[in-house]
Protein backbone atom coordinates (compact mmCIF):
# COMPACT_ATOMS: atom_id res chain seq x y z
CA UNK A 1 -108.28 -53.00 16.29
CA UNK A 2 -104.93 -52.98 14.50
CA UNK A 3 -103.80 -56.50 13.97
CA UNK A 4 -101.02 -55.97 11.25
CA UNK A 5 -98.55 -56.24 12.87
CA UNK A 6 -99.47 -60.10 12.98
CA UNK A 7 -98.02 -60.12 9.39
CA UNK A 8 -94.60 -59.65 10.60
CA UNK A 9 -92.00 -61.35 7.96
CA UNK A 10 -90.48 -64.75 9.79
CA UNK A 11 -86.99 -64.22 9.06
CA UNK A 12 -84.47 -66.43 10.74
CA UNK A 13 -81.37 -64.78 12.78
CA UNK A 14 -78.56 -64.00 10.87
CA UNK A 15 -74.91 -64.51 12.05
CA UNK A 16 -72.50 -61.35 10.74
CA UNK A 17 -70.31 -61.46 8.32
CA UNK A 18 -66.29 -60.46 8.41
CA UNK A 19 -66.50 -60.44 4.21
CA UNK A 20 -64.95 -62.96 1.90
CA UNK A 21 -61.83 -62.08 -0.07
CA UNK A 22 -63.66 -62.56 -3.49
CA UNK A 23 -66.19 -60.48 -2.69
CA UNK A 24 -65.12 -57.70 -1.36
CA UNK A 25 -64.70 -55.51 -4.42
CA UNK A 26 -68.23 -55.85 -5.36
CA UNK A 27 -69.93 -52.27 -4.94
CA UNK A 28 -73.49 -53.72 -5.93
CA UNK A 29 -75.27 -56.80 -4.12
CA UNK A 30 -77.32 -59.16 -6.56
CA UNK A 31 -80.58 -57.98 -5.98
CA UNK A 32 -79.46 -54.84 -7.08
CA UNK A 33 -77.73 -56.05 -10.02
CA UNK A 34 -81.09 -57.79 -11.08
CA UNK A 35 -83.49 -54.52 -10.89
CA UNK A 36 -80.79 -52.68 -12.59
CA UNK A 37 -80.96 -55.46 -15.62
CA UNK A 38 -84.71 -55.09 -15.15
CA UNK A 39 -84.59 -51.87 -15.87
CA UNK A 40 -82.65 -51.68 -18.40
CA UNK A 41 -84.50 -54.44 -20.39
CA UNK A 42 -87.92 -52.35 -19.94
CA UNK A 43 -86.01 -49.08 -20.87
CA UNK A 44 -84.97 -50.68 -24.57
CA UNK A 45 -88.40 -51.01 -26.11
CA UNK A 46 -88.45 -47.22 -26.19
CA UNK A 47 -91.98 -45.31 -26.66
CA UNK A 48 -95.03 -44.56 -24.46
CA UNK A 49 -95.36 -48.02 -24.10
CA UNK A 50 -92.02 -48.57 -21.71
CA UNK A 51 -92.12 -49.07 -17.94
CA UNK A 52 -89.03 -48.44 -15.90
CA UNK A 53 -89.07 -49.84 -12.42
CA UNK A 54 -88.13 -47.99 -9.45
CA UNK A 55 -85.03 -48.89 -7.43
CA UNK A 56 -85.70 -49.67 -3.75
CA UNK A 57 -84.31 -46.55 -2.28
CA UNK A 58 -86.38 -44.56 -4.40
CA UNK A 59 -89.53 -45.20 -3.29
CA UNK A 60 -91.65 -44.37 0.09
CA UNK A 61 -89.66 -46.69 2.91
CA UNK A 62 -92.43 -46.03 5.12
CA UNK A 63 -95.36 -47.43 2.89
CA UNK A 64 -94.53 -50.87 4.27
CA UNK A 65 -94.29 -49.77 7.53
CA UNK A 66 -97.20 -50.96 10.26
CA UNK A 67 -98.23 -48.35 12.41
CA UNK A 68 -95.82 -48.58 15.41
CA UNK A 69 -93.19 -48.40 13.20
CA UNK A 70 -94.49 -45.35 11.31
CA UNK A 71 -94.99 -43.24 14.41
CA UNK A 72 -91.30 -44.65 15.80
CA UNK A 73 -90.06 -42.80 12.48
CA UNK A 74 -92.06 -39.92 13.55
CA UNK A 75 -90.60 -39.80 16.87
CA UNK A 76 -94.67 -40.53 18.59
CA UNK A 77 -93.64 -41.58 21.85
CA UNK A 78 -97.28 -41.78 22.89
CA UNK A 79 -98.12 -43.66 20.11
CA UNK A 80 -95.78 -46.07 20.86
CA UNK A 81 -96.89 -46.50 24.19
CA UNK A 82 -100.46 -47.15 23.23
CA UNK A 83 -99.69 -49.83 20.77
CA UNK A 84 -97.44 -51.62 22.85
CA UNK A 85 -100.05 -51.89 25.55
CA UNK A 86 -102.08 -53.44 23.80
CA UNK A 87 -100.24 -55.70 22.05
CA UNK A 88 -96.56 -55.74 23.69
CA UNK A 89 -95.57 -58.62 21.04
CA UNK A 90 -95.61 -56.36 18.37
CA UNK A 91 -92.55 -54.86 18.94
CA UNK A 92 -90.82 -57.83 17.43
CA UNK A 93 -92.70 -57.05 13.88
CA UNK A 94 -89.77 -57.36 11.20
CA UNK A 95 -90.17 -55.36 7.82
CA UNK A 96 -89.75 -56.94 4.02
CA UNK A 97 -86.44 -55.36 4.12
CA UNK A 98 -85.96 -57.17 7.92
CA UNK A 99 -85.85 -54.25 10.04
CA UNK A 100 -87.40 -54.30 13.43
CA UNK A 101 -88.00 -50.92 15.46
CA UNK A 102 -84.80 -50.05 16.80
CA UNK A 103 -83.41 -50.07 13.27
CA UNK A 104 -86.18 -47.44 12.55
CA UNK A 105 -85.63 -45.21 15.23
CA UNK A 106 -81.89 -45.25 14.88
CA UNK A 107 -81.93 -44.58 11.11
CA UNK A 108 -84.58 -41.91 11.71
CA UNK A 109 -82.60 -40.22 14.56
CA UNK A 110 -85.78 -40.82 17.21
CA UNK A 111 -83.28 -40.28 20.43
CA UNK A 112 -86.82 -40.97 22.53
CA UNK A 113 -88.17 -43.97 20.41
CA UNK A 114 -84.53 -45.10 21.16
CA UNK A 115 -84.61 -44.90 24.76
CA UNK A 116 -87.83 -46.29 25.08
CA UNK A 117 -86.69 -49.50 23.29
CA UNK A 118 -83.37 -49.69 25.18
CA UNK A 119 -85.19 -49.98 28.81
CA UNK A 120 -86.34 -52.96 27.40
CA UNK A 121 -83.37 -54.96 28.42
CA UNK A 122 -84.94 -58.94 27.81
CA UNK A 123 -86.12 -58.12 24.76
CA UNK A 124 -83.53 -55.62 23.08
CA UNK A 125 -80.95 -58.17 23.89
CA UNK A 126 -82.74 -61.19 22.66
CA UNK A 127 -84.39 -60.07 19.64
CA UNK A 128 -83.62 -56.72 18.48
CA UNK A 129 -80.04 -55.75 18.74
CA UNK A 130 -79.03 -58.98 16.84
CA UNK A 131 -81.27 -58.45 13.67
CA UNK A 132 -79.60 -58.03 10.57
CA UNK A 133 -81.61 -56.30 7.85
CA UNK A 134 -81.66 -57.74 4.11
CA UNK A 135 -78.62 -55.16 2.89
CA UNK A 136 -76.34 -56.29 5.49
CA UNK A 137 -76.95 -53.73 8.20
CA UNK A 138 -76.59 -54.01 11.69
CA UNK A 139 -78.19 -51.25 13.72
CA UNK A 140 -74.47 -50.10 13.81
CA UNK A 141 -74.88 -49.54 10.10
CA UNK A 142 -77.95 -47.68 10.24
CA UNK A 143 -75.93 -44.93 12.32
CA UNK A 144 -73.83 -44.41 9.23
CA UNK A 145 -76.34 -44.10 7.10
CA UNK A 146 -77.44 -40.75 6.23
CA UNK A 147 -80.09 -41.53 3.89
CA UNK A 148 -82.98 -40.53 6.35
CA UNK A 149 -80.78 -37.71 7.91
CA UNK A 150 -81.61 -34.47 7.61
CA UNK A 151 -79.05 -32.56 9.36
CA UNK A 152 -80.21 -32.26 12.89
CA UNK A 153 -81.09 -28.79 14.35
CA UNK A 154 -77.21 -27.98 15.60
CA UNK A 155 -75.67 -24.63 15.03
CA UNK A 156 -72.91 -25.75 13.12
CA UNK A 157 -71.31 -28.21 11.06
CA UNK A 158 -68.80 -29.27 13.69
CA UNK A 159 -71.81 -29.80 16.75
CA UNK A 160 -73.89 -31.76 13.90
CA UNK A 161 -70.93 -33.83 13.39
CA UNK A 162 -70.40 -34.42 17.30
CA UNK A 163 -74.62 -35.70 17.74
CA UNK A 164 -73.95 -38.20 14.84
CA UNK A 165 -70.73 -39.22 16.74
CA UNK A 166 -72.52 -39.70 19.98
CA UNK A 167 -75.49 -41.68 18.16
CA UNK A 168 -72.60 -44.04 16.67
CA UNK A 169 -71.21 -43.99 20.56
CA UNK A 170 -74.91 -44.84 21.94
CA UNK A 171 -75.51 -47.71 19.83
CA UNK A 172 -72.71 -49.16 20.18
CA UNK A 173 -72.65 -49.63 23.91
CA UNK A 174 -76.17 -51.79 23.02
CA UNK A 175 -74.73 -53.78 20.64
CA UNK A 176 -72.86 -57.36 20.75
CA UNK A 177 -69.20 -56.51 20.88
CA UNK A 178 -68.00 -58.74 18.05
CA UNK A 179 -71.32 -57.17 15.64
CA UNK A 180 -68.49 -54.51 15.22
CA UNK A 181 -66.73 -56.34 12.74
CA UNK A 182 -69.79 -57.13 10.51
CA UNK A 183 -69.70 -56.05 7.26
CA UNK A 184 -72.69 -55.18 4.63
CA UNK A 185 -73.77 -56.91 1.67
CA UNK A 186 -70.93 -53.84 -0.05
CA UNK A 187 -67.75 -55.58 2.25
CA UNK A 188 -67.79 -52.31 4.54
CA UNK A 189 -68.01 -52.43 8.19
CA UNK A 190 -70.03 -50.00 10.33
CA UNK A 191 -67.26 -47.64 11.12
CA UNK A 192 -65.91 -47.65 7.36
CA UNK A 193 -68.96 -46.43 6.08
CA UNK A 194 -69.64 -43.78 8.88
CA UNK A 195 -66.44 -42.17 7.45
CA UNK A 196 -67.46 -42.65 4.15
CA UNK A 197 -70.93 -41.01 4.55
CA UNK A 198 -69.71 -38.13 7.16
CA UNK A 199 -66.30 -37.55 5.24
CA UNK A 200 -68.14 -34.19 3.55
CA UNK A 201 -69.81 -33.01 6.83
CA UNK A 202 -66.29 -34.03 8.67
CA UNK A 203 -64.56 -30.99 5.97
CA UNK A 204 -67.11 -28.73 6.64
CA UNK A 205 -66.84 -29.13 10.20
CA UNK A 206 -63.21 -28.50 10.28
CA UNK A 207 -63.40 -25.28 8.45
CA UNK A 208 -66.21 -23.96 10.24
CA UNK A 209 -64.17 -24.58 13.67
CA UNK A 210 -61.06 -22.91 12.08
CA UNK A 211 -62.61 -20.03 11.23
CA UNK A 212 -64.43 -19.25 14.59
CA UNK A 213 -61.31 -20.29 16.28
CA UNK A 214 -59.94 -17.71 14.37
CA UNK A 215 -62.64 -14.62 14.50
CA UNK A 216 -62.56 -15.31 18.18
CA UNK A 217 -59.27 -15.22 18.98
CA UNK A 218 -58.81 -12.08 17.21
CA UNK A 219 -61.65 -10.42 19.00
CA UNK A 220 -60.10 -11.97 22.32
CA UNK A 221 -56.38 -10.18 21.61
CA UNK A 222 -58.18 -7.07 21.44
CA UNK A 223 -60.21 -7.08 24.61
CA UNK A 224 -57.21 -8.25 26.29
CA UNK A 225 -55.18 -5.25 24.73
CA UNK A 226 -57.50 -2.67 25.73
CA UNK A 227 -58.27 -3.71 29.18
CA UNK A 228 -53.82 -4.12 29.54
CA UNK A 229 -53.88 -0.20 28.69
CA UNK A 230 -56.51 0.17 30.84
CA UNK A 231 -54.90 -0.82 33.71
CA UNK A 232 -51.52 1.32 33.19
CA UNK A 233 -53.97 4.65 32.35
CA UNK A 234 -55.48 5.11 36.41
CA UNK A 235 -59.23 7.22 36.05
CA UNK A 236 -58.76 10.50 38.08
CA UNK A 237 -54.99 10.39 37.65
CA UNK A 238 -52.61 10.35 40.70
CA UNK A 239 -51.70 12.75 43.49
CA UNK A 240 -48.44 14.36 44.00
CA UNK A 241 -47.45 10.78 46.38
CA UNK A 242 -48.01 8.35 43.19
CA UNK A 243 -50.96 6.89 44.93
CA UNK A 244 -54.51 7.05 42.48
CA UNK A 245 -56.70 9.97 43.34
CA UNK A 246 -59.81 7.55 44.03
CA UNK A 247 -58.35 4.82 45.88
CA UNK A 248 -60.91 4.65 48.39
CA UNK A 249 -63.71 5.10 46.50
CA UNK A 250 -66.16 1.69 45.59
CA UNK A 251 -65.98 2.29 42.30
CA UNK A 252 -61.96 2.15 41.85
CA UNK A 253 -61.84 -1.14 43.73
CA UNK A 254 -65.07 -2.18 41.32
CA UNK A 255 -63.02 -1.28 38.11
CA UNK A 256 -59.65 -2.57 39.29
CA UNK A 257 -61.30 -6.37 40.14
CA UNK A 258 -63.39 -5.87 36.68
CA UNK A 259 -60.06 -5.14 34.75
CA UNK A 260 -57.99 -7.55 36.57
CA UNK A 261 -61.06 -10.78 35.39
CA UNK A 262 -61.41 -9.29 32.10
CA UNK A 263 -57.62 -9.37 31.31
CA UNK A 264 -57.28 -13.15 32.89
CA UNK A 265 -60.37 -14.56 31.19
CA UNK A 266 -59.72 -12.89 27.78
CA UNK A 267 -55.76 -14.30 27.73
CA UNK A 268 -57.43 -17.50 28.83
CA UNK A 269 -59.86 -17.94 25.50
CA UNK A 270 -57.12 -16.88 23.32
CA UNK A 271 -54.87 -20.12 25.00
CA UNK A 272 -58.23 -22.16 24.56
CA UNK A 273 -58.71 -20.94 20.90
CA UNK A 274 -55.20 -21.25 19.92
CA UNK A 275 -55.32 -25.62 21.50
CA UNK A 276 -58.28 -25.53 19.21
CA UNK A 277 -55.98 -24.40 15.84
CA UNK A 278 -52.77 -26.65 17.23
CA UNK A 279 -55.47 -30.06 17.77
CA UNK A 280 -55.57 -32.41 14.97
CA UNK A 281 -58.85 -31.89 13.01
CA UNK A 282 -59.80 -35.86 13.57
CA UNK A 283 -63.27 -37.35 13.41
CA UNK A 284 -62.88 -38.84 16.74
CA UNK A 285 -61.81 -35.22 18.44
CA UNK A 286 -65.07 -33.55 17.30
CA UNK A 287 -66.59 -36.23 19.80
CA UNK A 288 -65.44 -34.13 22.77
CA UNK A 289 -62.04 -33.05 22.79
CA UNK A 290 -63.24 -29.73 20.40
CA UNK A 291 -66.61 -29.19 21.57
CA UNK A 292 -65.12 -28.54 24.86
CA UNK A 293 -62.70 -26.39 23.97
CA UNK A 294 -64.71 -24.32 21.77
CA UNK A 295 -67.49 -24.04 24.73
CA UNK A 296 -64.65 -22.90 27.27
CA UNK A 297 -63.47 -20.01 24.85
CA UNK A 298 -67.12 -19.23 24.22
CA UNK A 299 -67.38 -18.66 27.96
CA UNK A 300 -64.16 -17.08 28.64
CA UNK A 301 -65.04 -14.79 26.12
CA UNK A 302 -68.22 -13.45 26.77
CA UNK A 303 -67.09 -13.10 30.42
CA UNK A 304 -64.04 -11.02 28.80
CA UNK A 305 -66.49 -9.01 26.81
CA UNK A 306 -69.06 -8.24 30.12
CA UNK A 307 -66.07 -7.58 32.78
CA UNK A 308 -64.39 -5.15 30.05
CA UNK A 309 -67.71 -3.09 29.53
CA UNK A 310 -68.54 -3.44 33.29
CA UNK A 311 -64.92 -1.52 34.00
CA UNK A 312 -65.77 1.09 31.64
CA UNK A 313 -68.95 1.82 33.37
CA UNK A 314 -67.12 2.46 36.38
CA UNK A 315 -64.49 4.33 35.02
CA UNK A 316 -67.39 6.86 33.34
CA UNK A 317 -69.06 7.07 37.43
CA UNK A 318 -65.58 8.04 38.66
CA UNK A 319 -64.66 10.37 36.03
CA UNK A 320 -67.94 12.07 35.52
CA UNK A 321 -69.44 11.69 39.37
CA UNK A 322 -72.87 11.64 38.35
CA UNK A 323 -73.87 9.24 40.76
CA UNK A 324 -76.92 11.33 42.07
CA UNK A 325 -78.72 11.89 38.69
CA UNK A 326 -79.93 8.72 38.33
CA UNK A 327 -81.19 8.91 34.64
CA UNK A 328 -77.82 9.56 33.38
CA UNK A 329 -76.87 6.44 35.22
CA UNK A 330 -79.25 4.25 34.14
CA UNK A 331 -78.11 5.99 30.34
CA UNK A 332 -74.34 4.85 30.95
CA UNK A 333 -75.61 1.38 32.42
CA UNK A 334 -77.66 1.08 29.21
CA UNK A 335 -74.42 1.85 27.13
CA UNK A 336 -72.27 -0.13 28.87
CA UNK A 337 -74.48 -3.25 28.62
CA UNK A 338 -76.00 -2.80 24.88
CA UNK A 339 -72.62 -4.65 23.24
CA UNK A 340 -72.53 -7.08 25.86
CA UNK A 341 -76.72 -7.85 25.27
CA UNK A 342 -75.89 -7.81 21.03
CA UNK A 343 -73.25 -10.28 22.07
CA UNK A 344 -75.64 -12.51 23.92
CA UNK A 345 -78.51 -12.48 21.33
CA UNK A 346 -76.07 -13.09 18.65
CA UNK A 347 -74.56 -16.15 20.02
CA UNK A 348 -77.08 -17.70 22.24
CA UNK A 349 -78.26 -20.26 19.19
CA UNK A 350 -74.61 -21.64 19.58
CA UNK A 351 -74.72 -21.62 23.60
CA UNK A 352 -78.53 -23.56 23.08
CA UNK A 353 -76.07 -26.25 21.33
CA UNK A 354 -73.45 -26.30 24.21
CA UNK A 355 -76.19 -27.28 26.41
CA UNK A 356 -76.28 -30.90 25.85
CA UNK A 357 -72.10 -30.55 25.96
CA UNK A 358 -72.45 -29.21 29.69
CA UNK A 359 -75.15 -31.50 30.82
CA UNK A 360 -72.64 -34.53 30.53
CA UNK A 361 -69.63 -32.24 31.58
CA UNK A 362 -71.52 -31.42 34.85
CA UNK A 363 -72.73 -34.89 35.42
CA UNK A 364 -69.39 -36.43 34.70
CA UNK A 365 -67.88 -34.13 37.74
CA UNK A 366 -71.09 -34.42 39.59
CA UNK A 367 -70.00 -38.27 39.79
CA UNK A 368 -66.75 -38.19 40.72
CA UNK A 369 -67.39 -35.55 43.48
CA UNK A 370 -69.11 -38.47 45.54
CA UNK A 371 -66.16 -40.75 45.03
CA UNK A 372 -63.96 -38.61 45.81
CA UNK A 373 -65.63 -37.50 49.29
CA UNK A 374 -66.25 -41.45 50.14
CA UNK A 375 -62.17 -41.82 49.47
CA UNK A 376 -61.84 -39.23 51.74
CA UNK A 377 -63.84 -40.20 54.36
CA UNK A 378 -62.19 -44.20 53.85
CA UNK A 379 -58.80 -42.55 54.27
CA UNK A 380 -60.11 -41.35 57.57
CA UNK A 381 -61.62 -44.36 58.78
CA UNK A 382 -58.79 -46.04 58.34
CA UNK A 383 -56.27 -43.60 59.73
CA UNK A 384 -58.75 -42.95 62.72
């Protein structure tokens, strides 16, 4: 039976810390200070004979670790489940660097070791929340600190950039209000070092969303160009009245609606793509303002790109009339849809990484729809 996590650390609350004006400057802590003088004492006697001692951070974290806390790094929800079963006071286990479990899932980016911890309301507020580990860290800290992160599994720079923001946004609605002034044993507070350890992704982000912005409002532009023309160059011509030759067949009304949605939604994305280039490239607008954006001219796009192809198929059955042959059809179909299926295939890892983008979109609207029928029916009631 596994009892270790009986030899938790008794480590007294800590209250947080706003920094001290002498102290502020000092970019190492003193236990630092002492391994580094350590290490430099055991590097002078030179020879075979010399042993250099590692510095915390460059060692296995996880050697200390008790098994709960090794498969909450992991991500083992099971696991977790088991242990805490069993023994359901374990969760309060404390590390020698004075992190409990939630500063373990958080720093190891376990989104389900997270949740389970957070529906533990008594305890999470109580005990774990409130811990302060031995470098100054609140679980606030341990957002901004990238030394367990491994970039995610986003498409791009500027979507990994928006699930770090939304951990930082998570964590802080479970944290005590005024912890968001604490500062670490180096005088920075949670949000100053978030910057500090994001500022490279935050530059890559911005050019990456610059240059799609870019690429797809060129490619939007041209759609809309083409299906413009389109619309001034009638299939079949006209007859000697001015009226189109094929104005009551299905297909002209098919290829008149088609060129009329592709010409809307393609001027659309290039108004969507062009707020995108006009936005200020800010850490906070990559939260949702961007992502947003960029999903809606993703859309708007691809609809473009499917209604433009989807016109030119019907302008190819009008011209041609081959409707009876139904091999040649399904040829032209095949045609018609092979640029729009590329399209698809090409960009579906990016629309995988809208998903989570939508999800909260749809359930934002799907809970104001409610209120807004209930306000409705109120208005009634009290009219009535």
């Amino acid at each position: 039976m596994d009892t270790t996590w009986a030899n938790s650390f008794v480590v007294p609350d800590k209250t947080i810390s706003l920094g001290k004006a002498d102290c502020l400057d000092d970019g190492v802590n003193k236990r630092e200070k002492e391994l580094q003088s350590k290490t430099i004492e055991g590097g002078k006697g030179g020879g075979g004979g010399s042993k250099k001692e590692l510095r915390p951070c460059e060692g296995n974290r996880t050697s200390n670790y008790i098994p709960l806390l090794i498969a909450a790094s992991e991500g083992i929800v099971e696991i977790v489940n088991e242990i805490l079963q069993v023994y359901p006071q374990a969760i309060e286990h404390v590390t020698k660097d004075e992190e409990n479990i939630l500063h373990v899932a958080i720093k190891y980016r376990q989104m389900e070791i997270f949740r389970r911890v957070k529906k533990m309301k008594i305890i999470r507020d109580c005990r774990l929340v409130s811990r302060i580990d031995n470098r100054g860290y609140t679980i606030l800290h341990h957002v901004a600190d990238t030394e367990k992160y491994d970039g995610g599994n986003k498409a791009g720079p500027a979507l990994q950039l928006q699930a770090e923001l939304k951990w930082l946004e998570r964590v802080r609605k479970i944290m005590p209000s005024h912890y968001v002034m604490h500062r670490n044993n180096d005088g920075k507070t949670a949000d100053e070092l978030f910057k500090d350890t994001h500022a490279a992704l935050l530059k890559k982000a911005q050019k990456w969303i610059k240059e799609t912005s870019q690429s797809c409002s060129a490619v939007a532009v041209l759609a809309a160009t083409v299906v413009f023309a389109a619309a001034y160059t009638v299939p079949g011509g006209n007859d000697e009245m001015g009226r189109p030759i094929f104005l009551h067949s299905p297909f002209f009304l098919f290829f008149t609606v088609m060129d009329v949605v592709s010409l809307a939604s393609s001027l659309t994305s290039v108004v969507m793509f062009l707020s995108i280039l006009t936005s200020p490239f800010e850490q906070e607008n990559f939260l949702r303002s961007l992502p947003r954006k960029l999903i809606a001219g993703f859309t708007l796009l691809f609809f473009s790109v499917t209604t433009t192809m989807l016109s030119f198929t019907a302008t190819i059955l009008l011209i041609i009339r081959l409707e009876k042959k139904t091999w040649t059809t399904t040829l032209i179909y095949t045609a018609a849809f092979l640029p729009v299926s590329v399209f698809a295939l090409m960009q579906f890892p990016l629309y995988l990484a809208f998903t989570s983008c939508l999800h909260s979109l749809i359930k934002k609207i799907m809970k104001k729809v409610p209120r807004l029928f209930k306000r409705a029916a109120r208005r009634r009631s009290i009219q009535t």
